[in-house]
C-alpha atoms as a PDB file:
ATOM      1  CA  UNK A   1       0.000   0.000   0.000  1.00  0.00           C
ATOM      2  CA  UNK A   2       1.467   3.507  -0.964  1.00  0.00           C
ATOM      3  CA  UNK A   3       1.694   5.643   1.644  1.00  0.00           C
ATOM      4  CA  UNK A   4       0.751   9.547   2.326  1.00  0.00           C
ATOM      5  CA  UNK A   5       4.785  10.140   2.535  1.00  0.00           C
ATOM      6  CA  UNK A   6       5.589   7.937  -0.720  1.00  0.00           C
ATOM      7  CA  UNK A   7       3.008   9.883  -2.425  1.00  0.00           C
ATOM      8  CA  UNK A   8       4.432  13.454  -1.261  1.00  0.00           C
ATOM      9  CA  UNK A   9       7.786  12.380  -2.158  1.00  0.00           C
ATOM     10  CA  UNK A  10       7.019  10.948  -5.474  1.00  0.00           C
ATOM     11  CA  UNK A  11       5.388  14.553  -5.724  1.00  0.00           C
ATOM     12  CA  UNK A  12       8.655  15.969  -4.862  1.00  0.00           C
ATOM     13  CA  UNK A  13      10.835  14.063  -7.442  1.00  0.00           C
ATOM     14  CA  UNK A  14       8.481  15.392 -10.460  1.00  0.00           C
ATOM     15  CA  UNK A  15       8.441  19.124  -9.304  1.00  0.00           C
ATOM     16  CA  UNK A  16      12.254  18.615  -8.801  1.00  0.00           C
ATOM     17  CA  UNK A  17      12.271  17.738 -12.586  1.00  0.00           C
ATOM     18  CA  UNK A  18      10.252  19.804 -14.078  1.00  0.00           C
ATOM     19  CA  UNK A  19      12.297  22.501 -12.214  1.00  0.00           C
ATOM     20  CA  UNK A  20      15.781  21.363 -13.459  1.00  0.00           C
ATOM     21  CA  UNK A  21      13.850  20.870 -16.143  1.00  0.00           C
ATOM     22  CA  UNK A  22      11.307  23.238 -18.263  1.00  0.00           C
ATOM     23  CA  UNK A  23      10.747  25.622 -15.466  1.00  0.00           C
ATOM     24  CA  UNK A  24      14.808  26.198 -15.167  1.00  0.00           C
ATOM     25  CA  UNK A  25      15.028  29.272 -16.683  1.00  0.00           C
ATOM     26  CA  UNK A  26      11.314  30.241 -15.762  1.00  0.00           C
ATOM     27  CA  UNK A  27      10.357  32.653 -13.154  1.00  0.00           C
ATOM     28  CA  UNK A  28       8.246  30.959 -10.820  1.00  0.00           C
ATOM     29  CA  UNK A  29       4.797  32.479  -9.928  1.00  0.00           C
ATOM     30  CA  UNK A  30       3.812  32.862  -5.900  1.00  0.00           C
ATOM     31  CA  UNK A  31       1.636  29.664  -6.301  1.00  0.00           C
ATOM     32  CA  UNK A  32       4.695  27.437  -7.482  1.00  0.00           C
ATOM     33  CA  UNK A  33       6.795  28.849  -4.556  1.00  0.00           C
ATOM     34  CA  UNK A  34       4.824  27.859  -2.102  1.00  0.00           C
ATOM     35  CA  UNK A  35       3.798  24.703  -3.692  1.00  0.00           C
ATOM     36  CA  UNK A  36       7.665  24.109  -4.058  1.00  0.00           C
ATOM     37  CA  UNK A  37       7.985  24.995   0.052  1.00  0.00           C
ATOM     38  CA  UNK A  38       5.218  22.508   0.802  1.00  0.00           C
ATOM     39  CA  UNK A  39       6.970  19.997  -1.339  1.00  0.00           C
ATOM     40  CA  UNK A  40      11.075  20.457  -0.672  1.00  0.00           C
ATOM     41  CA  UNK A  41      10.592  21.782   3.461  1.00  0.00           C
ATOM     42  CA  UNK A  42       6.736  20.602   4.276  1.00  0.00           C
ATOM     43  CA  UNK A  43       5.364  23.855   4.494  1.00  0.00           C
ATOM     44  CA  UNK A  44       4.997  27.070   2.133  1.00  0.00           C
ATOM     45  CA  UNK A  45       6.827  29.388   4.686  1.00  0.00           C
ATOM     46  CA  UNK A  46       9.780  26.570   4.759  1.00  0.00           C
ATOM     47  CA  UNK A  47      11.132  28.218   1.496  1.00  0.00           C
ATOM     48  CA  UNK A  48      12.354  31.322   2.776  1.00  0.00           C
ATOM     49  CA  UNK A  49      15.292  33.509   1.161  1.00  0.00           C
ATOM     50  CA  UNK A  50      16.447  36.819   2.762  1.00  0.00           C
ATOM     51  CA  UNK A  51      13.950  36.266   5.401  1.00  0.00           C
ATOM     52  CA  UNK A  52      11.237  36.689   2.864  1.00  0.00           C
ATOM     53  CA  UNK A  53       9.217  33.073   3.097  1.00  0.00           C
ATOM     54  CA  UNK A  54       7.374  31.870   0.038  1.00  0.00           C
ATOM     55  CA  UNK A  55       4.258  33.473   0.902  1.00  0.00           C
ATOM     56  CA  UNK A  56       5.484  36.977   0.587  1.00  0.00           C
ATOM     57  CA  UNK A  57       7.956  37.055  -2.075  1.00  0.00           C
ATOM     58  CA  UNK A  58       5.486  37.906  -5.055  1.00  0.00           C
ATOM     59  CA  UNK A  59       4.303  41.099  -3.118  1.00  0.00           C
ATOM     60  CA  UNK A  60       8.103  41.931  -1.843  1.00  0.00           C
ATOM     61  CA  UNK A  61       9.199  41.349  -5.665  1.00  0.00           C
ATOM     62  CA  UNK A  62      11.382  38.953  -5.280  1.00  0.00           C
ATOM     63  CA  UNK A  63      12.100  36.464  -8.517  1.00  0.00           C
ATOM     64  CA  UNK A  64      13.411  33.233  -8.328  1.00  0.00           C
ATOM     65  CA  UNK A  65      14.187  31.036 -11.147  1.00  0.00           C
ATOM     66  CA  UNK A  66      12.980  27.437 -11.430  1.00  0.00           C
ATOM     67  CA  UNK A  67      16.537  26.043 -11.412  1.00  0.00           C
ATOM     68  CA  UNK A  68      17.450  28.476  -8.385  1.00  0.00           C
ATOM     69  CA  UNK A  69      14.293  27.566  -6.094  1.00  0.00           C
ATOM     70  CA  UNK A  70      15.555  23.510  -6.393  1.00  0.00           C
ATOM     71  CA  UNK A  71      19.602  24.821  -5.348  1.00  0.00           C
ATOM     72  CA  UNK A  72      19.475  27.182  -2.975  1.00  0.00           C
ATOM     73  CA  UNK A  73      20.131  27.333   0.604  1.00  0.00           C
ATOM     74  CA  UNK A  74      17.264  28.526   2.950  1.00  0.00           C
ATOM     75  CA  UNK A  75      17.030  30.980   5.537  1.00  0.00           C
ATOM     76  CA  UNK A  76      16.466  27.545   8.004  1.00  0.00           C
ATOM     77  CA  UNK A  77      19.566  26.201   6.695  1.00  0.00           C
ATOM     78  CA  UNK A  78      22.201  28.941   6.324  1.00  0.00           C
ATOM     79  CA  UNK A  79      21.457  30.937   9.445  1.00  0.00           C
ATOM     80  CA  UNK A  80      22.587  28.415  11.791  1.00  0.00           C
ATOM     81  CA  UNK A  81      25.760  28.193   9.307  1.00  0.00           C
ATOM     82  CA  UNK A  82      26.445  31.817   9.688  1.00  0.00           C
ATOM     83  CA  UNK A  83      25.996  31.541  13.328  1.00  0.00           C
ATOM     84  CA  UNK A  84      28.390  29.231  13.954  1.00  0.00           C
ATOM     85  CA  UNK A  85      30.565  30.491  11.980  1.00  0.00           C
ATOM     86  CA  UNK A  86      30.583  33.510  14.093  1.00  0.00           C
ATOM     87  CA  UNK A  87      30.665  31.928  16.777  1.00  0.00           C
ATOM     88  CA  UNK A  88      34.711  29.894  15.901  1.00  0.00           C
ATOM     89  CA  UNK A  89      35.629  32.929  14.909  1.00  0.00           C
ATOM     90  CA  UNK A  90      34.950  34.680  17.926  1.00  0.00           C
ATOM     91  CA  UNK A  91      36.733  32.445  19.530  1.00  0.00           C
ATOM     92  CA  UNK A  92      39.926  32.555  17.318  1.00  0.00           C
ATOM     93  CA  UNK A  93      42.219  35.503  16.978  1.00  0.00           C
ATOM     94  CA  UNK A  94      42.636  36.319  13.640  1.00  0.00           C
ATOM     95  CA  UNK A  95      46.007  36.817  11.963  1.00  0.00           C
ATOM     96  CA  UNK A  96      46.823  38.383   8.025  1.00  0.00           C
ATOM     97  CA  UNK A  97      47.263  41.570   6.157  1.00  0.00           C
ATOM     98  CA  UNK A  98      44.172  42.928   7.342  1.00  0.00           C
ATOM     99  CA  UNK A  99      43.481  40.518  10.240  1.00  0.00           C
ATOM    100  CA  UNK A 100      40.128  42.269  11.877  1.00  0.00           C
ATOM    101  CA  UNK A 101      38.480  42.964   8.135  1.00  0.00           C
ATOM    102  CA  UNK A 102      38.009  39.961   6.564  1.00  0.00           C
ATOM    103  CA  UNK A 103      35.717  39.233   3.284  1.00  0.00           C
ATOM    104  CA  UNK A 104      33.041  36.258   2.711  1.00  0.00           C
ATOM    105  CA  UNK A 105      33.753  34.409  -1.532  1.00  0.00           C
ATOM    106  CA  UNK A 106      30.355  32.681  -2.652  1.00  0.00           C
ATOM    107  CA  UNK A 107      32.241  31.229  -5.335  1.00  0.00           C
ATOM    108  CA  UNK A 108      28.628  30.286  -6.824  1.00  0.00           C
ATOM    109  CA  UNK A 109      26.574  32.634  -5.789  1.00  0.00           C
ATOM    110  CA  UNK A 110      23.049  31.597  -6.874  1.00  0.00           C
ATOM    111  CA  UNK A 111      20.044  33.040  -5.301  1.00  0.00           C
ATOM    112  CA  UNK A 112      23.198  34.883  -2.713  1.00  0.00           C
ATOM    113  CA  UNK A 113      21.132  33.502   0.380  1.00  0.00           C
ATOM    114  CA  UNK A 114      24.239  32.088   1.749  1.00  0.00           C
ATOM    115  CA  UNK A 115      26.178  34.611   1.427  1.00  0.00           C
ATOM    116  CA  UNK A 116      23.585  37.221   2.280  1.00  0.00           C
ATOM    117  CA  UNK A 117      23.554  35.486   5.707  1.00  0.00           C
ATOM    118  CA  UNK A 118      27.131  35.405   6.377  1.00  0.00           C
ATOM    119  CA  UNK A 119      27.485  39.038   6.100  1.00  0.00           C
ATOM    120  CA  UNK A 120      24.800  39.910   8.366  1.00  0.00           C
ATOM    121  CA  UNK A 121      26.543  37.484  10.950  1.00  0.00           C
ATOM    122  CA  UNK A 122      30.395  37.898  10.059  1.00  0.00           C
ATOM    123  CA  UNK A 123      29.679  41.725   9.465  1.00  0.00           C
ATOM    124  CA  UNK A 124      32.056  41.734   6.515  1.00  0.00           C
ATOM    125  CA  UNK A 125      31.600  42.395   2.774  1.00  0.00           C
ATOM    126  CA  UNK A 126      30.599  39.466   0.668  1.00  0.00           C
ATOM    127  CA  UNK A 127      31.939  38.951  -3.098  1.00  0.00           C
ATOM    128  CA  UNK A 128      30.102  37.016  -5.426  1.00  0.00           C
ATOM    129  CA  UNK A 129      30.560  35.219  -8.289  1.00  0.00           C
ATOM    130  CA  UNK A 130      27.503  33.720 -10.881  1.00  0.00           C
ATOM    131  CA  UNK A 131      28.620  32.656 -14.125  1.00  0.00           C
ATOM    132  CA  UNK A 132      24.295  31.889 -15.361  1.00  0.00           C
ATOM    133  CA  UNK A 133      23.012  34.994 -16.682  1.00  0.00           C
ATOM    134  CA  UNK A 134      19.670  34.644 -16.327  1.00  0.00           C
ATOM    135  CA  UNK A 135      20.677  33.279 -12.321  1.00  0.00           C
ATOM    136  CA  UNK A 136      22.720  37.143 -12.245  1.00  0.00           C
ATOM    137  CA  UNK A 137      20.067  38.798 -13.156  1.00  0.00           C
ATOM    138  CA  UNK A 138      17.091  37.804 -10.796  1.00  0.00           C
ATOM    139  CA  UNK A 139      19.474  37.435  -8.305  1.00  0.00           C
ATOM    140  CA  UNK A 140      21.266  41.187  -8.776  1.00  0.00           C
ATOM    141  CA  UNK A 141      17.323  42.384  -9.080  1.00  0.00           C
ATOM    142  CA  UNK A 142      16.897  40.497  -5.534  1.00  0.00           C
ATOM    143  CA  UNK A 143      19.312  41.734  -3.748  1.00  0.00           C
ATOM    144  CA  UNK A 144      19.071  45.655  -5.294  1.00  0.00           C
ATOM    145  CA  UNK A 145      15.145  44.980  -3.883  1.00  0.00           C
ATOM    146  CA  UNK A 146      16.615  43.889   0.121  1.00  0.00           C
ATOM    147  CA  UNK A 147      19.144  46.400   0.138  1.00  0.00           C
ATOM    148  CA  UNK A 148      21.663  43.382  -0.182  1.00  0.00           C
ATOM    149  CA  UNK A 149      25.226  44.750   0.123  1.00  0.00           C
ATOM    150  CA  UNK A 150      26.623  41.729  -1.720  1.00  0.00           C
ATOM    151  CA  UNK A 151      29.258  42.390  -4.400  1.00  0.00           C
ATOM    152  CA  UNK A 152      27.844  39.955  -7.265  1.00  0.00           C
ATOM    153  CA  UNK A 153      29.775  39.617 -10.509  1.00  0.00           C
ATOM    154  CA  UNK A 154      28.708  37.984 -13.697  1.00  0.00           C
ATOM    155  CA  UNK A 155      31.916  35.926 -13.803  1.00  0.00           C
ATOM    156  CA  UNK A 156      33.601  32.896 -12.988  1.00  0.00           C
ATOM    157  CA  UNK A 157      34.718  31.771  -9.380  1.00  0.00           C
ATOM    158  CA  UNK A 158      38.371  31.469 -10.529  1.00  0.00           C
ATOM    159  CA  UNK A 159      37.592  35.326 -12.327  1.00  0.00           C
ATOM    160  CA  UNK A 160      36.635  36.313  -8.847  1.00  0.00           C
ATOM    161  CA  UNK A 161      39.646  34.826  -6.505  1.00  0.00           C
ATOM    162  CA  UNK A 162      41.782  36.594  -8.986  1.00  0.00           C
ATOM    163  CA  UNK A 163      40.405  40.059  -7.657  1.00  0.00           C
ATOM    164  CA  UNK A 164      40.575  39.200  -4.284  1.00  0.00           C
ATOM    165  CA  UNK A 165      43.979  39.015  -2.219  1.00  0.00           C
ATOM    166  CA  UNK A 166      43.620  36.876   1.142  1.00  0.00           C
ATOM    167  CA  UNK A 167      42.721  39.499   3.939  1.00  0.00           C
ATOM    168  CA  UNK A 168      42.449  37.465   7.043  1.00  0.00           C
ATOM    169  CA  UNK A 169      42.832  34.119   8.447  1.00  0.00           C
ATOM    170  CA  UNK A 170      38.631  34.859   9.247  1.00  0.00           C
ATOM    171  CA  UNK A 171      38.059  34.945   5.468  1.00  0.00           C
ATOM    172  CA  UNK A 172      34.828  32.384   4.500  1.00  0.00           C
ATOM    173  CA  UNK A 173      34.639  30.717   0.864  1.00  0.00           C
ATOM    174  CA  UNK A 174      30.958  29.317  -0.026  1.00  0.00           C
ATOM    175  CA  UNK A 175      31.567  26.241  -2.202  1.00  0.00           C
ATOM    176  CA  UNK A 176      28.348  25.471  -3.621  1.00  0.00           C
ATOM    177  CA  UNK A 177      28.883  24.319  -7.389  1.00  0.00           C
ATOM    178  CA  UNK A 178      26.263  23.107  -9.376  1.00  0.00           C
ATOM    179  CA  UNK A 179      25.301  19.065  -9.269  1.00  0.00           C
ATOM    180  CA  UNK A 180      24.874  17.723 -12.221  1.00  0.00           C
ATOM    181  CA  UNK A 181      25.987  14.639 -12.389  1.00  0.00           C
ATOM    182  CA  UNK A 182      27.384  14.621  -8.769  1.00  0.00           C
ATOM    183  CA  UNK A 183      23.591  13.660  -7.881  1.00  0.00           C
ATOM    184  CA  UNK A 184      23.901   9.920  -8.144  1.00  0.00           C
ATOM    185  CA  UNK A 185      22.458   6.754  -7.174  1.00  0.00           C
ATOM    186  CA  UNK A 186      25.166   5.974  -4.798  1.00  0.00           C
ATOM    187  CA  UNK A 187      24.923   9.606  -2.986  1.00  0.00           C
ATOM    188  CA  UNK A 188      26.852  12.848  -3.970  1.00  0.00           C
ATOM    189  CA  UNK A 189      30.077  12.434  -5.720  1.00  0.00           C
ATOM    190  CA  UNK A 190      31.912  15.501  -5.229  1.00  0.00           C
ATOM    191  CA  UNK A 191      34.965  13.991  -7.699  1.00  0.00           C
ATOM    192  CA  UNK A 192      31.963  14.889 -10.288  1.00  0.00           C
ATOM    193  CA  UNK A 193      30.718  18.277  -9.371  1.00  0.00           C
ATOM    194  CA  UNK A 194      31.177  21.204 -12.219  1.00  0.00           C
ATOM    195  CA  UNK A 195      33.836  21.528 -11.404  1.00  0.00           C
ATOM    196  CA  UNK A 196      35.043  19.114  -9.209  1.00  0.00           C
ATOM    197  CA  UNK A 197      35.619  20.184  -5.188  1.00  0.00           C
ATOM    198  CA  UNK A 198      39.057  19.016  -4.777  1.00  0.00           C
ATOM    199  CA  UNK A 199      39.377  21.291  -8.031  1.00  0.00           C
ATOM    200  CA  UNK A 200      37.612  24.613  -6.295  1.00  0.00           C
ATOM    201  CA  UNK A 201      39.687  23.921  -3.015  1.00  0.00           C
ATOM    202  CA  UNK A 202      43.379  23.961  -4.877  1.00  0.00           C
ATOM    203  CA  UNK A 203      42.198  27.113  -6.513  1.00  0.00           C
ATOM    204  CA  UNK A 204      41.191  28.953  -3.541  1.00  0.00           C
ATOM    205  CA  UNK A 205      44.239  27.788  -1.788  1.00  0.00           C
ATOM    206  CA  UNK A 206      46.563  29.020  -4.494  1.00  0.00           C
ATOM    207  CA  UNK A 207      44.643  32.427  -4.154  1.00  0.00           C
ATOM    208  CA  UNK A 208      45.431  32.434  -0.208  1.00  0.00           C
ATOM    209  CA  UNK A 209      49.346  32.496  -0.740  1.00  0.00           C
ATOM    210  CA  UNK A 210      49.856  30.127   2.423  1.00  0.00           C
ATOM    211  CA  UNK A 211      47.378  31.747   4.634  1.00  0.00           C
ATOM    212  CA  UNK A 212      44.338  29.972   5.970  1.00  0.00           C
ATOM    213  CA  UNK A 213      40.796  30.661   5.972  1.00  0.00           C
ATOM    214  CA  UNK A 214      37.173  28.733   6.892  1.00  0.00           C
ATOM    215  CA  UNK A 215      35.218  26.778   3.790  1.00  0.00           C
ATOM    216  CA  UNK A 216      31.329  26.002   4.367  1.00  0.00           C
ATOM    217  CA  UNK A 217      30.368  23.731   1.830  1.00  0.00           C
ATOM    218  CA  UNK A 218      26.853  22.333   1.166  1.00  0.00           C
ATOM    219  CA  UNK A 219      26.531  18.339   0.393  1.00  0.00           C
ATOM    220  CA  UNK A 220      23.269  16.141   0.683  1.00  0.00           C
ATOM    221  CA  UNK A 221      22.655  13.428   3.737  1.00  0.00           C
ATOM    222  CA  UNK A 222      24.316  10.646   1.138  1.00  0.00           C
ATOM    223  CA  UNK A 223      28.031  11.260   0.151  1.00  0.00           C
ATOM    224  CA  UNK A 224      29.210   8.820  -2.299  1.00  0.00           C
ATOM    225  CA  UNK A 225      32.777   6.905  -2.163  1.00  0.00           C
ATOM    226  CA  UNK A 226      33.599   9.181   0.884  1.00  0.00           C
ATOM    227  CA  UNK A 227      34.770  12.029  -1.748  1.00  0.00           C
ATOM    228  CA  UNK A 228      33.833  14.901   0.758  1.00  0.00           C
ATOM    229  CA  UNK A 229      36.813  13.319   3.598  1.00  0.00           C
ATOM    230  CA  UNK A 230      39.015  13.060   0.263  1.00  0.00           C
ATOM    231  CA  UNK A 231      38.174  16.591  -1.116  1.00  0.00           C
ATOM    232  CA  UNK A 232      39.690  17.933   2.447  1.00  0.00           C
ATOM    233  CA  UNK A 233      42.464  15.950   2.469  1.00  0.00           C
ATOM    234  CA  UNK A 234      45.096  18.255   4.821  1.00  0.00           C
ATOM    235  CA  UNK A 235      41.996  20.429   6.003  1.00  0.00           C
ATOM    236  CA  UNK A 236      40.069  20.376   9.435  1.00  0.00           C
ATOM    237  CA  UNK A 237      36.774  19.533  10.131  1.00  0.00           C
ATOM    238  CA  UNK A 238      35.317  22.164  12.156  1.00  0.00           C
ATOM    239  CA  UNK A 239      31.694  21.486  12.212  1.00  0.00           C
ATOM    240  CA  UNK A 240      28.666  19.534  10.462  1.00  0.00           C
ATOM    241  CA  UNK A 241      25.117  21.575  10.405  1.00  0.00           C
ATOM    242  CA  UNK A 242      22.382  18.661   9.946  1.00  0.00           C
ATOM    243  CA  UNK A 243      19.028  20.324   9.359  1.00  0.00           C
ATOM    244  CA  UNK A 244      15.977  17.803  10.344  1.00  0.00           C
ATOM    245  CA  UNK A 245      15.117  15.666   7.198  1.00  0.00           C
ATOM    246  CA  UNK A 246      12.280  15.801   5.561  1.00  0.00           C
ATOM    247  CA  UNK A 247      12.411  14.491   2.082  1.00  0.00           C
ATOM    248  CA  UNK A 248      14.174  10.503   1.632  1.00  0.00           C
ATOM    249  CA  UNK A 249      17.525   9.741   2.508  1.00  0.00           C
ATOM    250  CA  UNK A 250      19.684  11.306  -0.044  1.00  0.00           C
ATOM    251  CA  UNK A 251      18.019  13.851  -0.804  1.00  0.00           C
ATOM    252  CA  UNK A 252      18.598  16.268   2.587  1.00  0.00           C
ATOM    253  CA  UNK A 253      20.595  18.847   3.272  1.00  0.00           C
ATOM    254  CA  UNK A 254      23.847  18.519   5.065  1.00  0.00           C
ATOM    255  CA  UNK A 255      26.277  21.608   5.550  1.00  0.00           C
ATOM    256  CA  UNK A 256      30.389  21.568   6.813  1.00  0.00           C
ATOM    257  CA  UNK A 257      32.447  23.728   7.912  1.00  0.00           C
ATOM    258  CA  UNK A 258      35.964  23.103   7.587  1.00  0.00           C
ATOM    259  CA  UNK A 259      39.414  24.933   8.340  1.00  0.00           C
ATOM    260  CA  UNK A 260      41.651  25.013   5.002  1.00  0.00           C
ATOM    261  CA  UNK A 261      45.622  25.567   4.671  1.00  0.00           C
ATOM    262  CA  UNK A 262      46.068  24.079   8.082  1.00  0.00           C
ATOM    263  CA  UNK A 263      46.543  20.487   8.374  1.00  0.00           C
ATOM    264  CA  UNK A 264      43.783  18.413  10.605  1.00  0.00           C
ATOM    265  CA  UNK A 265      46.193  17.668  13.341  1.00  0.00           C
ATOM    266  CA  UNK A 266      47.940  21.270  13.884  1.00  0.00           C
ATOM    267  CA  UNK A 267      47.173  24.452  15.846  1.00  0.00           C
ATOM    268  CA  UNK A 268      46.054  27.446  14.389  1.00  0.00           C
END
């Protein structure tokens, strides 16, 4: 016998298709954002960017694209990132060039929920990188509309590092890049990610010049052929943020934070 939950989830997979899918360059209408809360977080109000739930984004003017509703990173989730984050740095002293002003990289910036979160909490400036043009431009039109004070740049992540010079051993790099074929049946490969993490992480470290910084990275609850431990090979695990689950195993949100340029068994 099917059951309510198989049903709803089943429900789930075919939005999450037609999103990726038809809808992925579409913008969504106020119906289809809350039917996409009720479906992805059980309730309407459970998508909720800038502190704006589902509900209200139509009338505030907010725009999100069918392909950026399915990727991003909620206010439920990246709060309690940011938080902690703020709260190991607090209790670090930081060291660098400029040491007490440090800068947040969302290296894919998206709907810039992450990283709109992290400087609220860090209080520093955020840079941004989105290579999708149609993702830059509702995005850019978002955060213009919340008084965002993100720096977003239609460019790539390796564009971005370029322009920015490590600052402080409290620097944070978002590593969110897209799926694709990372999403498999064994869990989330993140040898396969576009591009690859291992890949992102030796560019950001060649950017640092030797000096650390903190990496929050966003995985699901199913990581395949333990690629995440491999990716931070040499790095410390600082933290894991597990959200409750709501959807089937594999398909939750998991979020780590980790120390990079500093091997896992030396002090800072």
């Amino acid at each position: 016998m099917t059951t309510t939950a198989e049903t709803g989830h089943a429900a789930y997979f075919a939005f999450r298709d037609r999103l990726l899918g038809d809808l992925r360059t579409t913008v969504l209408t106020g119906e289809q954002l809350c039917e996409a809360g009720e479906l992805i977080y059980g309730r309407p109000e459970g998508l909720s960017l800038y502190g704006i739930p589902a509900l209200d984004m139509a009338d505030r003017g907010i725009r999100l694209l069918g392909r950026t509703v399915i990727e991003c990173s909620v206010d439920a989730y990246t709060v309690p990132v940011a938080e902690e984050l703020a709260r190991l740095q607090a209790g670090t002293r930081p060291q660098g060039p400029d040491a007490y002003d440090p800068m947040a990289v969302d290296l894919f910036c998206g709907s810039g929920n992450f990283g709109h979160h992290l400087g609220r909490h860090l209080g520093c400036p955020v840079h941004a990188a989105e290579l999708d043009p149609d993702v830059y431009e509702s995005t850019a039109g978002n955060l213009d509309r919340i008084g965002s004070p993100i720096s977003l740049h239609l460019i790539d992540y390796r564009d971005l590092l370029g322009k920015l010079p490590a600052r402080s051993t409290h620097d944070t790099y978002v590593v969110e890049p897209p799926w694709g074929p990372a999403f498999t049946a064994d869990g989330l490969d993140l040898t396969r990610t576009s591009p690859p993490v291992s890949e992102i992480l030796d560019d950001i470290r060649r950017s640092r010049n030797g000096l650390p910084c903190h990496i929050a990275i966003k995985t699901n609850d199913q990581i395949a052929h333990d690629s995440l431990t491999r990716a931070f090979t040499g790095a410390r695990h600082l933290r894991s943020i597990t959200p409750a689950p709501f959807l089937p195993y594999g398909a939750n949100m998991d979020f780590h934070l980790y120390r990079l340029g500093i091997t896992a068994d030396s002090d800072e």
